[in-house]
C-alpha atoms as a PDB file:
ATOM      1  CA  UNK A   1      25.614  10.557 -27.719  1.00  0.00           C
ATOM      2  CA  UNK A   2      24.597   7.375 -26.045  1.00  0.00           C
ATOM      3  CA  UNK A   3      21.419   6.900 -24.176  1.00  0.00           C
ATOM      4  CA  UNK A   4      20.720   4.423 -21.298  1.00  0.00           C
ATOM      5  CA  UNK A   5      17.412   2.822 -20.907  1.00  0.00           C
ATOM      6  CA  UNK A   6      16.050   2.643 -17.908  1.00  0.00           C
ATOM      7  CA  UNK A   7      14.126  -0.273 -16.407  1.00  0.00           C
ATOM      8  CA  UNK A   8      10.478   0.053 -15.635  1.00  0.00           C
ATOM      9  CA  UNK A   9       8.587  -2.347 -13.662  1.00  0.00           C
ATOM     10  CA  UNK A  10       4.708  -1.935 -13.465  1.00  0.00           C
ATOM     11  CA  UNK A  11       1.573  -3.642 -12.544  1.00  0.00           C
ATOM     12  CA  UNK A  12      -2.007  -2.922 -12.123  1.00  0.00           C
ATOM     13  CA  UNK A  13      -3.050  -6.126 -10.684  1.00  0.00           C
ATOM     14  CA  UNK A  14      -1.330  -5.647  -6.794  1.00  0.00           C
ATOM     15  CA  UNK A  15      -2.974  -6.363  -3.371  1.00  0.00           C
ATOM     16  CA  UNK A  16      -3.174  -4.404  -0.541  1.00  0.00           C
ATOM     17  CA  UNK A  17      -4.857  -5.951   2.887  1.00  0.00           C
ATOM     18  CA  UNK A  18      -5.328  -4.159   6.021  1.00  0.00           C
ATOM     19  CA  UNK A  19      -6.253  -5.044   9.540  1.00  0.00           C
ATOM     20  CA  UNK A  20      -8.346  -2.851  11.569  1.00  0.00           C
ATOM     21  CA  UNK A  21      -9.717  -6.152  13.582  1.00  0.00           C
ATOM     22  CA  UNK A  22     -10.522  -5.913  16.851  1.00  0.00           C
ATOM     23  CA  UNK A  23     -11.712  -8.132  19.769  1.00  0.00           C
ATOM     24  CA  UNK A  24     -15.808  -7.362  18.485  1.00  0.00           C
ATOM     25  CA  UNK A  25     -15.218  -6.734  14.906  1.00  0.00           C
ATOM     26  CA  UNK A  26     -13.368  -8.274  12.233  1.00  0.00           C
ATOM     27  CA  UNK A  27     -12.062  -6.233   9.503  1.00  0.00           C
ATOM     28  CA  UNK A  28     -10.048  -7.137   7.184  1.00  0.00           C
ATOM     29  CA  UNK A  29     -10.771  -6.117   3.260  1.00  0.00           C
ATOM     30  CA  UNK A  30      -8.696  -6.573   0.166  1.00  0.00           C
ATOM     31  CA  UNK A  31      -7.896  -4.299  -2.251  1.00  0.00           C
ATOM     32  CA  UNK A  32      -6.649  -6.293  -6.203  1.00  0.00           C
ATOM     33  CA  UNK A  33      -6.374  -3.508  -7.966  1.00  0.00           C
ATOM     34  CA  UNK A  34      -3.315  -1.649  -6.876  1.00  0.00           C
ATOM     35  CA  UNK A  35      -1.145   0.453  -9.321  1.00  0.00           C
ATOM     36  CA  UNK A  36       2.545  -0.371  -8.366  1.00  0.00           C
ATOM     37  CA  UNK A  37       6.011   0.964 -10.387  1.00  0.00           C
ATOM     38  CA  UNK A  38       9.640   0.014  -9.697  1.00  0.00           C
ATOM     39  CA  UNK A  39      12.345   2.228 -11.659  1.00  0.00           C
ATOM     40  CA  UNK A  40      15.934   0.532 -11.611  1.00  0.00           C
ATOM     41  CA  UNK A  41      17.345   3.761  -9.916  1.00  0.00           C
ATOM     42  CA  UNK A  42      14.949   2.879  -6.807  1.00  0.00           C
ATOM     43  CA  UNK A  43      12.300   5.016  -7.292  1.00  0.00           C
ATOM     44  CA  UNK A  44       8.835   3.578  -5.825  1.00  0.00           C
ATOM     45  CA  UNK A  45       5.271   4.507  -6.190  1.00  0.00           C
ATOM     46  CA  UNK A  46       2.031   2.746  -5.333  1.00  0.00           C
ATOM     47  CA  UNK A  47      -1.915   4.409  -5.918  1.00  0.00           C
ATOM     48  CA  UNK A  48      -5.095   2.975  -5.796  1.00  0.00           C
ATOM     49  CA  UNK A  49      -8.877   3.599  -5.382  1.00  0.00           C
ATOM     50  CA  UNK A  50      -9.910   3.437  -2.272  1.00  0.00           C
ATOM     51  CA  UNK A  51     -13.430   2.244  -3.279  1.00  0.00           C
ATOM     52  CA  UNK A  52     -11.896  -0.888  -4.666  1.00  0.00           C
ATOM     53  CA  UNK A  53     -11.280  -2.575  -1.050  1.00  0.00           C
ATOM     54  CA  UNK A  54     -13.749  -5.277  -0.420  1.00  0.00           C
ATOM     55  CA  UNK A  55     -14.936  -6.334   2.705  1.00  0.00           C
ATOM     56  CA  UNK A  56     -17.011  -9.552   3.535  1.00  0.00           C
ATOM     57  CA  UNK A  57     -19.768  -7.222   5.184  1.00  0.00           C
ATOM     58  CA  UNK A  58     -20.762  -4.739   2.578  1.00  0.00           C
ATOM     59  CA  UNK A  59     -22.554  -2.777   4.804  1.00  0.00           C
ATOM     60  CA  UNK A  60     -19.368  -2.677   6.512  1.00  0.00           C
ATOM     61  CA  UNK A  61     -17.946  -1.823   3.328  1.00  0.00           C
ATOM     62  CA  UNK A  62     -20.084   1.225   3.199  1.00  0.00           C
ATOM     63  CA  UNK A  63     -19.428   2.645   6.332  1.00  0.00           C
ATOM     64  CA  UNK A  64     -15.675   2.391   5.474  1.00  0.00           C
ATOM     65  CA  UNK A  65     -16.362   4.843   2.191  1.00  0.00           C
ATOM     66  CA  UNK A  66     -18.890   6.695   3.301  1.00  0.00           C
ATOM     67  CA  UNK A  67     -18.152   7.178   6.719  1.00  0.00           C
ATOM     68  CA  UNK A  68     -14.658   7.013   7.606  1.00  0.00           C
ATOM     69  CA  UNK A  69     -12.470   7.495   4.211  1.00  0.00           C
ATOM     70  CA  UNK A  70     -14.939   9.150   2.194  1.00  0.00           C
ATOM     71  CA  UNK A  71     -14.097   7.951  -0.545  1.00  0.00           C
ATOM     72  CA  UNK A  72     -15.944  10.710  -2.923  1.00  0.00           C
ATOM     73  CA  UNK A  73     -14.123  13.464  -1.523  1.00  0.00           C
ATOM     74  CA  UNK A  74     -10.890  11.631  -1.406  1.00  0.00           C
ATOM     75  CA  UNK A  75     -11.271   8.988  -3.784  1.00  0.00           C
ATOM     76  CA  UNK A  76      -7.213   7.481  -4.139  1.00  0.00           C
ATOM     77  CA  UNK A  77      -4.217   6.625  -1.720  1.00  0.00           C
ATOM     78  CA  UNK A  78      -0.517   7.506  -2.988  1.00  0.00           C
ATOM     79  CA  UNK A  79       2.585   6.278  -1.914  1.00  0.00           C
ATOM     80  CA  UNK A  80       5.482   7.675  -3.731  1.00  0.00           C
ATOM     81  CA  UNK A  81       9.928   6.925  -2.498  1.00  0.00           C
ATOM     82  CA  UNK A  82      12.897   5.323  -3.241  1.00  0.00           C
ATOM     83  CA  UNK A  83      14.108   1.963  -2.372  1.00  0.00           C
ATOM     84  CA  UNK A  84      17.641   2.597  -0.678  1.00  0.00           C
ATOM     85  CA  UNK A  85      20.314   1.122  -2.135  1.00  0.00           C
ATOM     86  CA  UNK A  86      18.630  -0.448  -4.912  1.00  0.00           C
ATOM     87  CA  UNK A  87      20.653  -2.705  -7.605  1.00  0.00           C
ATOM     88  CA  UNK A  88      18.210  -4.205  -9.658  1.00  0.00           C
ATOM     89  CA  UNK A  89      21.310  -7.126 -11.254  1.00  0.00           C
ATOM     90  CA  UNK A  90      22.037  -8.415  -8.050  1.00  0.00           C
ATOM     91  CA  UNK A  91      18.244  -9.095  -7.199  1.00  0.00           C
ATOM     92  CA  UNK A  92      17.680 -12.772  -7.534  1.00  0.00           C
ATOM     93  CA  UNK A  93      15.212 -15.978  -6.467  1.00  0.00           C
ATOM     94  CA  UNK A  94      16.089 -15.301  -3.021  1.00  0.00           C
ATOM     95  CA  UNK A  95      13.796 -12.608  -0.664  1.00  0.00           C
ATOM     96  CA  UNK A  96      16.513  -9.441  -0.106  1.00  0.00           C
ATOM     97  CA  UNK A  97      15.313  -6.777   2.227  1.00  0.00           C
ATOM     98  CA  UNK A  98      15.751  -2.663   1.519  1.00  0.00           C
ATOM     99  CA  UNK A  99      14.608   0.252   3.776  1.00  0.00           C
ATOM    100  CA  UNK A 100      11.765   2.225   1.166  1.00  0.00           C
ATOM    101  CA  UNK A 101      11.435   5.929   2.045  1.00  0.00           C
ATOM    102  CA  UNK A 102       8.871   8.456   0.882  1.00  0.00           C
ATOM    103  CA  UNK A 103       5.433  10.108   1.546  1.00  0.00           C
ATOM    104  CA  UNK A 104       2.000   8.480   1.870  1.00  0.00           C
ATOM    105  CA  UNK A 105      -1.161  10.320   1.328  1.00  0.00           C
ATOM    106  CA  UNK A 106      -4.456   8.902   2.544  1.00  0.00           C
ATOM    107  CA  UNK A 107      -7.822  10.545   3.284  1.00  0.00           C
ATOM    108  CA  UNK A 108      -5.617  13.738   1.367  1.00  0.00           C
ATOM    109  CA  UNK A 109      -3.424  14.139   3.859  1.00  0.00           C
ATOM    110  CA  UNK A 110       0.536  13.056   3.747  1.00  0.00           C
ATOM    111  CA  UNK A 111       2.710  11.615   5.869  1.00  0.00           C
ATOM    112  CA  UNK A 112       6.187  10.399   5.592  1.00  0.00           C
ATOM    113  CA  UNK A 113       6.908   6.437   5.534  1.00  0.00           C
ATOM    114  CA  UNK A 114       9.845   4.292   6.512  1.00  0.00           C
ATOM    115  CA  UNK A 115       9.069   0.883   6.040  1.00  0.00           C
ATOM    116  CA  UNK A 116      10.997  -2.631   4.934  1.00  0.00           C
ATOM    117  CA  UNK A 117      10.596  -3.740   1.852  1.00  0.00           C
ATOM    118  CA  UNK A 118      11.017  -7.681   0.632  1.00  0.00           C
ATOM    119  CA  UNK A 119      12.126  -7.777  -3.085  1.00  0.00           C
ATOM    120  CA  UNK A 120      13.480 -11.153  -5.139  1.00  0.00           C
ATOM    121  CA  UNK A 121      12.654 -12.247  -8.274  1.00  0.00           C
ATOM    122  CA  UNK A 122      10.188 -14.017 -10.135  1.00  0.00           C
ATOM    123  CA  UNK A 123       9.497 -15.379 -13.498  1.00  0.00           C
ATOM    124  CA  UNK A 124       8.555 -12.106 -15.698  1.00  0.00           C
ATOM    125  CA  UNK A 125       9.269  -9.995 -12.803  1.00  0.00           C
ATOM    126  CA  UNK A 126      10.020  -8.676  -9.471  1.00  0.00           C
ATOM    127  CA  UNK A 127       7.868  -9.478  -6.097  1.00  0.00           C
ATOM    128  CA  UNK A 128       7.447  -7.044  -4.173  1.00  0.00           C
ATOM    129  CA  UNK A 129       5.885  -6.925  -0.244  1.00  0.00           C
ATOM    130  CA  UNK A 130       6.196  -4.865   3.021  1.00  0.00           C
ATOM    131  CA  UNK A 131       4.042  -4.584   6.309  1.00  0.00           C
ATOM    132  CA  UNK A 132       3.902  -1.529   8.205  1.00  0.00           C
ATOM    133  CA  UNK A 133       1.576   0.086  10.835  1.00  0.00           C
ATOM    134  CA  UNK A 134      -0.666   3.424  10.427  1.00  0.00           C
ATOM    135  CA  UNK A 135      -2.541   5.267  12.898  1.00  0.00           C
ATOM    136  CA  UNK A 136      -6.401   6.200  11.334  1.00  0.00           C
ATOM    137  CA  UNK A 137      -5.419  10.057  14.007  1.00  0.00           C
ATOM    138  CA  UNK A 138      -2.280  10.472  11.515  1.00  0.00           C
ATOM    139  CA  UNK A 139      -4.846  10.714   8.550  1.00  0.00           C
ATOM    140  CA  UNK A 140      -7.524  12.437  10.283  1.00  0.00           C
ATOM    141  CA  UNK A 141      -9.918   9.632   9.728  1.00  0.00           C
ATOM    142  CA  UNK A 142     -12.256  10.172  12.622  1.00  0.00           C
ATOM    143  CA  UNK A 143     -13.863   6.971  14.463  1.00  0.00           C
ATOM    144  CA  UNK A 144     -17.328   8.063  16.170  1.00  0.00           C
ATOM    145  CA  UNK A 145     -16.867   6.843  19.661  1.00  0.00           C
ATOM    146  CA  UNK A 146     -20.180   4.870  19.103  1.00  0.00           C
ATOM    147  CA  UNK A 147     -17.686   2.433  17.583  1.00  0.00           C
ATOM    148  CA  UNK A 148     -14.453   3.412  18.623  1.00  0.00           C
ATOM    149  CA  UNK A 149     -14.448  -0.011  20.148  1.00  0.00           C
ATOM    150  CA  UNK A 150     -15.241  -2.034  17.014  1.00  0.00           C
ATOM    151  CA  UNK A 151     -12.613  -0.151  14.902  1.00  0.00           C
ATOM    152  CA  UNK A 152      -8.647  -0.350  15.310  1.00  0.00           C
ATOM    153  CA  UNK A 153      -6.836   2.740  15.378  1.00  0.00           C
ATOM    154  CA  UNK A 154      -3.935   0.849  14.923  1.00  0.00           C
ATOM    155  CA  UNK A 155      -4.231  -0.609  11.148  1.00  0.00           C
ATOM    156  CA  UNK A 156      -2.074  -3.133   9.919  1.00  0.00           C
ATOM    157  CA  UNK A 157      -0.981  -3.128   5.546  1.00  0.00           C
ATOM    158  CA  UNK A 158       0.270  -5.445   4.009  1.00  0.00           C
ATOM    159  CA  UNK A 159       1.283  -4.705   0.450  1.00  0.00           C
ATOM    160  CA  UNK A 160       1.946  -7.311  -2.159  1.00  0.00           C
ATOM    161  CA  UNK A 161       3.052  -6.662  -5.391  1.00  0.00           C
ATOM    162  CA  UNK A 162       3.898  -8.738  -9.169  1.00  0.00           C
ATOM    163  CA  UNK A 163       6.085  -5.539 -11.246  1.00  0.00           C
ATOM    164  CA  UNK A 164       6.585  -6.801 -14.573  1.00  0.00           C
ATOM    165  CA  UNK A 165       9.077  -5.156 -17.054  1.00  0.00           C
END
């Protein structure tokens, strides 16, 4: 009986931005402390705490995890899909681009997600990043109207991501 290993790319160390800017506010934290795995058969998962995303204004900061994500209550974000089409030998220096499909789940509540995703790689690893757009209505993240005007409900990630075998 032969067994075949499977490839498993992790990291703990990934970066997720998002943009909820708008024309009186600027917001933009940072999260470094993303949780990202890459099997070789495609399969694609990403969590993280959402306590861990900084913002320059840490009242700001508060707001965003006491407020708006509670954070307590709901305390991570999960992605979890498959990379279409995935063939982890034929992934090189240069940027290749495959559709990722799955389910996110923010603020406990899951949607599905379609996004690109840039792959290529890198010394001790694969780079991973995709951009994609999420309405704060989708996750029932409710904006006070005090400040509906100060918050985006159109918020742009950006996910950036080191897997090392």
């Amino acid at each position: 009986m032969t067994t075949i290993a499977q490839s498993t790319y992790k990291t703990t160390k990934g970066i997720i931005t998002f943009n909820a800017s708008t024309p009186l506010e600027n917001i933009n934290p940072t999260n470094s402390k993303v949780n990202g795995i890459l099997k070789d058969d495609g399969a694609f998962g990403v969590v993280m705490l959402i306590k861990e995303f900084e913002f320059s204004n840490k009242l700001m900061q508060e707001h965003f995890n006491e407020n708006y994500m509670e954070s307590e209550k709901y305390p991570k974000a999960y992605f979890s899909g498959k990379i279409k089409n995935l063939n982890l030998e034929e992934l090189d220096k240069s940027t290749k681009e495959y559709q990722v499909e799955g389910k996110i789940t923010i603020h406990n509540v899951t949607r599905p997600l379609s996004a690109v995703i840039k792959l290529s790689r890198e010394q001790g690893g694969i780079k991973a990043s995709s951009a994609f757009t999420l309405l704060t209505k989708d996750f029932d993240i409710k904006i006070p109207k005090i400040v509906f005007t100060k918050i985006a409900e159109e918020v742009a990630v950006q996910i950036n991501l080191i897997l090392e075998e």
